[in-house]
Protein backbone atom coordinates (compact mmCIF):
# COMPACT_ATOMS: atom_id res chain seq x y z
CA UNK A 1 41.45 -52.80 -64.79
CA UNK A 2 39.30 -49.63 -64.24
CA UNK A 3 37.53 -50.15 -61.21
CA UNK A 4 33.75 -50.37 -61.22
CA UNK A 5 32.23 -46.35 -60.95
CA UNK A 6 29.57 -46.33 -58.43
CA UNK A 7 26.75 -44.15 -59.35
CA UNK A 8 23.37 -42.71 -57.67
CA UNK A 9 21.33 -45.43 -59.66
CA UNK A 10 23.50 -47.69 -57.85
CA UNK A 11 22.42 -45.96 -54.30
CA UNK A 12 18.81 -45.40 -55.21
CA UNK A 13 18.65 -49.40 -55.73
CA UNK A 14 20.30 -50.56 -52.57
CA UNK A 15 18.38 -48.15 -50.52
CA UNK A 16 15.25 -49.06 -52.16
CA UNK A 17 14.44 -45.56 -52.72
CA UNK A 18 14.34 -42.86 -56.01
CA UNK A 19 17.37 -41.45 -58.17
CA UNK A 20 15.51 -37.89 -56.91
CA UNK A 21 15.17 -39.00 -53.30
CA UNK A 22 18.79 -39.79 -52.43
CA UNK A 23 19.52 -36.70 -54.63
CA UNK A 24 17.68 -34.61 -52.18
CA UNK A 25 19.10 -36.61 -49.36
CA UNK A 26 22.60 -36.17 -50.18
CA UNK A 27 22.18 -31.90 -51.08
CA UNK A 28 20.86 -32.12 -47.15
CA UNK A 29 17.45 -31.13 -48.65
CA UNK A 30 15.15 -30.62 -45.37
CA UNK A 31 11.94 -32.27 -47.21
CA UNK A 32 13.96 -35.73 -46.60
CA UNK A 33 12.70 -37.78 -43.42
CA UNK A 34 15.74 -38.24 -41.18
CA UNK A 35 15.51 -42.04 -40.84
CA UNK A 36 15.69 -42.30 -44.74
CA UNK A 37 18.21 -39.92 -44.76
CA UNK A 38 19.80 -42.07 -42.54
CA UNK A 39 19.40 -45.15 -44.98
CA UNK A 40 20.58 -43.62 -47.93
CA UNK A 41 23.82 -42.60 -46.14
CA UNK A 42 23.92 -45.86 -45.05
CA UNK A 43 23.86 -47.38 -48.81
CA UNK A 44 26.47 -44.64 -49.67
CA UNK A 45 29.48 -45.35 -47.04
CA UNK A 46 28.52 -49.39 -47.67
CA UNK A 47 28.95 -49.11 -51.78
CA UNK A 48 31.53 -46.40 -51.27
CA UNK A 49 29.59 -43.90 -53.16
CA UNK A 50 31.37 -40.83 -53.34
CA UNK A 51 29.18 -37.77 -54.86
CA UNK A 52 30.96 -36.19 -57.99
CA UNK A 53 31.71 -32.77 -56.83
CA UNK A 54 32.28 -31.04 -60.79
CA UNK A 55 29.13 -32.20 -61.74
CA UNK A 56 27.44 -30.94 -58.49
CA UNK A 57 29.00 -28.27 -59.25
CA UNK A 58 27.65 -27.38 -62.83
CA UNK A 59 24.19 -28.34 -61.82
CA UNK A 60 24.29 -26.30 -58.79
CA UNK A 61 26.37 -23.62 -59.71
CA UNK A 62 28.42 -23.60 -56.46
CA UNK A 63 31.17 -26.22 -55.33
CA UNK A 64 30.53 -25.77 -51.53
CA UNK A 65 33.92 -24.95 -50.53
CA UNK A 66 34.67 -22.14 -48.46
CA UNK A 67 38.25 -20.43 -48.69
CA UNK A 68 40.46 -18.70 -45.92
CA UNK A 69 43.17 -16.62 -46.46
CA UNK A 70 45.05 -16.20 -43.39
CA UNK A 71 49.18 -14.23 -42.45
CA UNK A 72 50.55 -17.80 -41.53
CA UNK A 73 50.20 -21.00 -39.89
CA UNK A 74 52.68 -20.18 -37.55
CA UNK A 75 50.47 -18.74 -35.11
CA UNK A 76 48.46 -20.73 -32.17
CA UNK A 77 45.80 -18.58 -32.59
CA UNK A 78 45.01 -18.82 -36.34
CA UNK A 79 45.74 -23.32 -35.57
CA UNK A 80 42.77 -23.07 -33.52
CA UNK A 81 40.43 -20.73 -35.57
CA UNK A 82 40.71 -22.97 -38.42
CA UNK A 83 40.35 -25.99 -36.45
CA UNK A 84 36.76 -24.61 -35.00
CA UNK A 85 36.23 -23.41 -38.12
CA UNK A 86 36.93 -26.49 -39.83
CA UNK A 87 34.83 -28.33 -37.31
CA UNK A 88 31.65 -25.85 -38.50
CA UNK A 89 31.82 -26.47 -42.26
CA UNK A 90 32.58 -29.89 -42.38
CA UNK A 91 29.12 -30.20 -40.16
CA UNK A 92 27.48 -28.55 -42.77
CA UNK A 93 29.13 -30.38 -45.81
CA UNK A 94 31.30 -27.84 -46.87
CA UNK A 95 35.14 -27.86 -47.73
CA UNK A 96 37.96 -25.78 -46.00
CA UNK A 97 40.40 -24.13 -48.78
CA UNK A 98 43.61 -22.58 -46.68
CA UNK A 99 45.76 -20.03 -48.08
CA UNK A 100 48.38 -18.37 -46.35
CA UNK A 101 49.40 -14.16 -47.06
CA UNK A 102 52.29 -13.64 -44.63
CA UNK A 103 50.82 -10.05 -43.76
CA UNK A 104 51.17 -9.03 -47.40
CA UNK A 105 48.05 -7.82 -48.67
CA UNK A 106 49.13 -8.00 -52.10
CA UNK A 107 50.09 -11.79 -51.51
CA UNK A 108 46.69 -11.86 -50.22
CA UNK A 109 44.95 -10.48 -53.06
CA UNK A 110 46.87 -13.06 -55.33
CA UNK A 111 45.76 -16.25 -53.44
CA UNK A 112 41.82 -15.29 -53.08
CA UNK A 113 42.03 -14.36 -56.65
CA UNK A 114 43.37 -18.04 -57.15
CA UNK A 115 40.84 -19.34 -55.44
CA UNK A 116 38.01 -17.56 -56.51
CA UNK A 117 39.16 -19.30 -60.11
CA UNK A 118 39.11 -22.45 -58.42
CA UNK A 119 35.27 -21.97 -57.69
CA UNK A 120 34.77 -21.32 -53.75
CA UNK A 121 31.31 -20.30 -52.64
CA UNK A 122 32.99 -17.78 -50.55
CA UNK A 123 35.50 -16.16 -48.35
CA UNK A 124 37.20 -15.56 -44.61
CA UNK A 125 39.34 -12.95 -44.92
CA UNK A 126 41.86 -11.89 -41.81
CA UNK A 127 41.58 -8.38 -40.56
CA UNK A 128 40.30 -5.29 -43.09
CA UNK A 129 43.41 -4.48 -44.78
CA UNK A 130 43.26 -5.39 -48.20
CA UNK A 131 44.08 -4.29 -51.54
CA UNK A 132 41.77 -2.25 -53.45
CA UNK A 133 42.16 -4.70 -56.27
CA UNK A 134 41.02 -7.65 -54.12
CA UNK A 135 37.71 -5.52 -53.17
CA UNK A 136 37.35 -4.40 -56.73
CA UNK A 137 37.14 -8.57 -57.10
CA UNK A 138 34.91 -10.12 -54.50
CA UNK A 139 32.43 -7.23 -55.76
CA UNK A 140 32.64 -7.83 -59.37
CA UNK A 141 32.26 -11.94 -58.50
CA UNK A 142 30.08 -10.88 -56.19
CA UNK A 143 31.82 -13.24 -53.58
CA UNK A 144 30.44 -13.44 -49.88
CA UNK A 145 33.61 -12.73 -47.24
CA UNK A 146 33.77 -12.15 -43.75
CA UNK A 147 36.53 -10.22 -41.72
CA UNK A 148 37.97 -11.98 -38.77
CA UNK A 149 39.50 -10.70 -35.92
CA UNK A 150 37.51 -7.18 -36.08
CA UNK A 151 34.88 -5.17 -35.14
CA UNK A 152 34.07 -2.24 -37.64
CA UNK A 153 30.37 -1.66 -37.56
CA UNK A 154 30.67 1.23 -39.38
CA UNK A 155 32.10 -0.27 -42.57
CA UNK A 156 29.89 -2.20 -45.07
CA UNK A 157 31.52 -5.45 -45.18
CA UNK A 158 30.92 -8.37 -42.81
CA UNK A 159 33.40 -8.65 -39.58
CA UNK A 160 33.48 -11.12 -36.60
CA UNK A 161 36.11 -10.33 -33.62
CA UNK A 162 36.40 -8.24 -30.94
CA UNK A 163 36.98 -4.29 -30.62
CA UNK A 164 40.85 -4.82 -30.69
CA UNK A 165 41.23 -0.69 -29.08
CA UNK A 166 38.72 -1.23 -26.44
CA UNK A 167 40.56 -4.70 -25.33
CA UNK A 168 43.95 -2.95 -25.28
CA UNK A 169 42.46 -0.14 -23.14
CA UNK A 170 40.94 -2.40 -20.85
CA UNK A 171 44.53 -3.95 -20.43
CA UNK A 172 46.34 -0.88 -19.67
CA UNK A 173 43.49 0.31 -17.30
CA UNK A 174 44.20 -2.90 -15.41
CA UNK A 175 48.24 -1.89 -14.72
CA UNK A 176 47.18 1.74 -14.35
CA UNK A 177 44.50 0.73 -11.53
CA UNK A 178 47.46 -1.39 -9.70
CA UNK A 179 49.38 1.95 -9.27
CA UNK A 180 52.14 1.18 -12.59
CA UNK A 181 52.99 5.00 -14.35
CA UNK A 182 56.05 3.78 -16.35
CA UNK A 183 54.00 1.61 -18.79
CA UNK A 184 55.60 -0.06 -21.55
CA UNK A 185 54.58 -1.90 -24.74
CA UNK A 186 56.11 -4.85 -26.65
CA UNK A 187 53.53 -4.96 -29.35
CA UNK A 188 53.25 -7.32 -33.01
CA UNK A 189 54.37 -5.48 -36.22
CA UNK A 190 52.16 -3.12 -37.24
CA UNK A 191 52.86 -2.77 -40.63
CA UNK A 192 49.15 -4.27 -42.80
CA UNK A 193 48.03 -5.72 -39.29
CA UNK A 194 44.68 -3.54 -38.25
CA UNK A 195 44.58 -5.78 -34.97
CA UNK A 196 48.16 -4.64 -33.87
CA UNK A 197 47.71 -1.19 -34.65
CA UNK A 198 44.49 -0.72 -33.03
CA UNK A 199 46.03 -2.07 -29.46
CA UNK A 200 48.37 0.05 -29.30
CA UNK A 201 45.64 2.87 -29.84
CA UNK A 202 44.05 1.49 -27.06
CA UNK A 203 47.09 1.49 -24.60
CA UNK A 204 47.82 4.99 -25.72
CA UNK A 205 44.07 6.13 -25.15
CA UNK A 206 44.20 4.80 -21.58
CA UNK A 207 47.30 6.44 -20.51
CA UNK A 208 46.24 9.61 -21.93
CA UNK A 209 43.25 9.76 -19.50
CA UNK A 210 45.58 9.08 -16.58
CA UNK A 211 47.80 12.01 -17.92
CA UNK A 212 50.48 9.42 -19.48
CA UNK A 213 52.07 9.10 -22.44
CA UNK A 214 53.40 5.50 -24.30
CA UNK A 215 57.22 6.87 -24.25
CA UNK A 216 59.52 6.17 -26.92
CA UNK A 217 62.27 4.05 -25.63
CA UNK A 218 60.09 1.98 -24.09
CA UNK A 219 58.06 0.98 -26.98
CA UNK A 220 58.61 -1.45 -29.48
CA UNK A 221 57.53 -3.84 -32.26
CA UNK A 222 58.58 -7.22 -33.22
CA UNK A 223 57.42 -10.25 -35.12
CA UNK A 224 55.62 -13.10 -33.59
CA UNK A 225 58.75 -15.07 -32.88
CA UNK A 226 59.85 -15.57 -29.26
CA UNK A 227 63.49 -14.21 -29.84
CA UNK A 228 62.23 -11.05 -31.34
CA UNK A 229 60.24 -11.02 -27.53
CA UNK A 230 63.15 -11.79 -25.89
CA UNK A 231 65.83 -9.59 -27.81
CA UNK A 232 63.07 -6.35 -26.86
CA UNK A 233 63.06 -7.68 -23.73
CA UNK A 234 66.64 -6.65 -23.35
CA UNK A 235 66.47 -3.78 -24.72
CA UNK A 236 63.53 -2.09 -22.90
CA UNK A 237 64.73 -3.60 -19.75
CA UNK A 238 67.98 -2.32 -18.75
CA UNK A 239 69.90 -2.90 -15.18
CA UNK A 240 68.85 0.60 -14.07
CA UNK A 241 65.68 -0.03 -12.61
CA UNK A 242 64.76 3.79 -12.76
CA UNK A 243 65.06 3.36 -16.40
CA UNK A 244 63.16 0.88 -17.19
CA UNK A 245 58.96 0.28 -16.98
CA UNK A 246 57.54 -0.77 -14.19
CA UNK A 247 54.98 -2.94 -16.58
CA UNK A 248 54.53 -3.59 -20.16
CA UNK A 249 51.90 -4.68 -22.35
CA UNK A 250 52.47 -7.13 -25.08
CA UNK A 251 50.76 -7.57 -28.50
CA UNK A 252 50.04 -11.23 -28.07
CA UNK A 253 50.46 -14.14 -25.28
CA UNK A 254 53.77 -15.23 -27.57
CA UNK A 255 55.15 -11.91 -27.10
CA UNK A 256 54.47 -11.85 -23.39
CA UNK A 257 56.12 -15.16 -23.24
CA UNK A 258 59.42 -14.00 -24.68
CA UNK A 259 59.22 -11.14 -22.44
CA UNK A 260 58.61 -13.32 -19.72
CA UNK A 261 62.02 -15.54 -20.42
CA UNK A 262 64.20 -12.44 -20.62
CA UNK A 263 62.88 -10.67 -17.60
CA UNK A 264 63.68 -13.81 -15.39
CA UNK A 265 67.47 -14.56 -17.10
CA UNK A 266 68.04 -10.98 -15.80
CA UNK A 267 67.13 -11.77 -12.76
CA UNK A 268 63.89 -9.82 -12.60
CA UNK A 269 60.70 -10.66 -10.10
CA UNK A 270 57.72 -11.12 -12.18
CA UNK A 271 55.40 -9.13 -10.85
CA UNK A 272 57.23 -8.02 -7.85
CA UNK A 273 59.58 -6.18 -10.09
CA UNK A 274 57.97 -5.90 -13.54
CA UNK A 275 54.55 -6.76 -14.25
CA UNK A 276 53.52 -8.82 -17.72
CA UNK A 277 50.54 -8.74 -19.32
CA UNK A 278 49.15 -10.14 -22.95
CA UNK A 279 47.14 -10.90 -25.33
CA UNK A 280 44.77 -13.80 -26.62
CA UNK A 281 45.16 -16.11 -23.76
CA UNK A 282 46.51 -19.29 -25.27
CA UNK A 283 46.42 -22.47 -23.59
CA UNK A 284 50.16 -22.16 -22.20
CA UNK A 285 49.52 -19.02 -20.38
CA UNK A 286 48.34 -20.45 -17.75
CA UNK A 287 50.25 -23.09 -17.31
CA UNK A 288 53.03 -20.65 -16.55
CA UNK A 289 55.11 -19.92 -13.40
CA UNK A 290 54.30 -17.06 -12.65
CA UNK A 291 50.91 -17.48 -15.07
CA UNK A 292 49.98 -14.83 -17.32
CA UNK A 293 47.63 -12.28 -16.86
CA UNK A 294 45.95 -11.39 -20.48
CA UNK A 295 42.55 -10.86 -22.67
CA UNK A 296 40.68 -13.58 -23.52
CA UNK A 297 39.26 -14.14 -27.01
CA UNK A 298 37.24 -16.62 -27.70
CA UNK A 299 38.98 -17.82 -30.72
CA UNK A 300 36.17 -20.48 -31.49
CA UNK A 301 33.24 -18.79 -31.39
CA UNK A 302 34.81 -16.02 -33.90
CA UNK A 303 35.81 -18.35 -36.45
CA UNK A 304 32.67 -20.51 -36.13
CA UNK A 305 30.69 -17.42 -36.28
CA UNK A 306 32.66 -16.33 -39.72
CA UNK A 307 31.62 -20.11 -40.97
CA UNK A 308 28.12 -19.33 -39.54
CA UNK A 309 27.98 -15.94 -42.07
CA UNK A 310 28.90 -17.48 -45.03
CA UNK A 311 26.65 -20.82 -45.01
CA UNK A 312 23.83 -18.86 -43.89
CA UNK A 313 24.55 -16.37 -46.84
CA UNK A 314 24.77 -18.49 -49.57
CA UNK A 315 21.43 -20.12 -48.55
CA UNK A 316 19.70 -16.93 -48.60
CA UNK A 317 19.27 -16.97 -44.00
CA UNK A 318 18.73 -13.82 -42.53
CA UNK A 319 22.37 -12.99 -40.57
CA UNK A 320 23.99 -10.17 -38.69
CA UNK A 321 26.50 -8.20 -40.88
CA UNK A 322 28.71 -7.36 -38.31
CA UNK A 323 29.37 -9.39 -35.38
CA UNK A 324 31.13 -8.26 -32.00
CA UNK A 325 32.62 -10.71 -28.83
CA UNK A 326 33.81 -9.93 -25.96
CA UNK A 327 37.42 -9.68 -25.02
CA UNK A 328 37.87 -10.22 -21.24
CA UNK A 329 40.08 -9.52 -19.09
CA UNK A 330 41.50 -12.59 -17.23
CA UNK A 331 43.88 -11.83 -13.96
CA UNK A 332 46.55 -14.02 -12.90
CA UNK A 333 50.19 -13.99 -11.75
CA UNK A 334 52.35 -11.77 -14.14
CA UNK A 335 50.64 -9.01 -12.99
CA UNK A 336 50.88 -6.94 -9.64
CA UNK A 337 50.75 -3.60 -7.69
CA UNK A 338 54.03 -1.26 -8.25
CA UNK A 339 57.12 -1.87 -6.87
CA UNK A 340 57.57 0.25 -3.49
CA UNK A 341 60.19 1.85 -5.22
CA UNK A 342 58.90 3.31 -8.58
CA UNK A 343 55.59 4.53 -6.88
């Protein structure tokens, strides 16, 4: 048998209240008291009323459901943006759609375009590099996004994160200040990833002030995979210690923990001998022996922040455009004045 559909006549009555009251109630309309908004929830979760979303929908012209297109899952960072972020839009009745783009922008463009069809109120987009046919589209819709992960005041779109350059300067300033010349980086593929690319401008722009340069052989990229670390690890890190750096700077905590595994098979004193330092500063780093020195980002504020833009948007709230936090610089083991012998 079909089971019994419960409707908002069927709330109205138990609550004791109007069809149009618990309609305002339940689209969080602020003319409802709170203690009979509180009593026609009530009546809802007792009948197991659940609101029809497509008809909402039609009536209201939005769906409120927010989508996120982010490179992968695979990624501690992006776990706990979504999480917060998550956390933020279900407070405010609104539904997380996740899409993943493995860096490709054109795989990118392809899942907001399917979920713009699907009917979300808006978008979170990862970093500013996108296709020209997926701008061409959120203008046309005319669909609210947000950038996460950068700071571009200068552009016209909406952006939440940190100066990614300035961070990455900050970094290398730290290893140049404890006496390290032969600076190294291990840094994330570059290729469609603005973040990546802009930290390595910043390591280069602080060496270049101290008369330094970000050689060649000891520079690399890899993918966010801890044997990709380690295997660059073994590379940039030969027995000669005159050969190698004296400290590198890695694209992400990840990254510095690969980097940290190799250098201590091989025998290496971190920081006696080599000095580590990352990115992000995930839970693990430090937790570490020796822990990790790295930039903090406050990953939930960013991605509650990028929540914060949209919802305010779509109900017409004054909000900033662009959005900057502040990546600090957090000091702890993996990090240390110059070997004797290099300075």
């Amino acid at each position: 048998m079909k089971p019994k559909t419960i409707g908002i006549r069927d709330v109205a009555r138990h609550a004791g209240v109007s069809i149009a009251t618990v309609s305002r109630a339940l689209n969080h309309t602020v003319s409802v008291r709170p203690e009979l908004r509180t009593r026609i929830d009530a009546a809802a979760q007792e009948l197991g009323y659940i609101p029809d979303a497509a008809a909402r929908a039609l009536s209201s012209r939005r769906t409120r459901t927010i989508g996120a297109v982010i490179p992968t899952v695979d990624n501690a960072m992006f776990a706990r943006g979504v999480e917060a972020l998550q956390r933020y839009l279900s407070l405010k009745n609104y539904l997380l759609l996740l899409a993943t783009s493995g860096y490709d922008p054109e795989v990118e463009q392809r899942q907001a375009q399917n979920m713009i069809a699907r009917g979300v109120d808006g978008l979170i987009l990862r970093g500013d590099v996108h296709t020209d046919g997926l701008r061409r589209l959120l203008a046309t819709q005319r669909i609210p996004f947000v950038n996460v992960g950068v700071y571009h005041p200068e552009r016209p779109y909406a952006c939440v994160g940190a100066d990614n350059e300035t961070a990455a300067y900050r970094a290398c300033r730290h290893l140049i200040g404890l006496g390290h010349r032969r600076i190294g980086m291990v840094g994330a593929l570059a290729l469609h990833n603005d973040r990546a690319s802009a930290r390595v401008l910043g390591v280069r722009r602080a060496l270049a002030e101290a008369g330094l340069t970000l050689e060649p052989r000891w520079t690399v990229e890899v993918p966010y995979h801890l044997d990709d670390a380690r295997q660059a690890a073994r590379t940039l890190l030969p027995p000669d210690a005159a050969a190698r750096p004296t400290a590198l700077v890695c694209g992400n905590d990840v990254i510095a923990y690969g980097v940290l595994l190799e250098a201590e098979r091989r025998g290496l004193r971190v920081p006696q001998d080599l000095s580590i330092m990352g990115f992000d500063d995930l839970e693990w780093s430090r937790h570490l022996r020796p822990s990790l020195t790295t930039m903090h980002l406050p990953t939930d504020e960013i991605w509650t922040r990028a929540g914060e833009y949209l919802v305010h948007t779509l109900a017409s709230l004054p909000t900033a455009l662009h959005y900057e936090v502040e990546a600090s610089l957090v000091v702890r083991e993996s990090t240390g004045p110059v070997p004797a012998a290099a300075a």
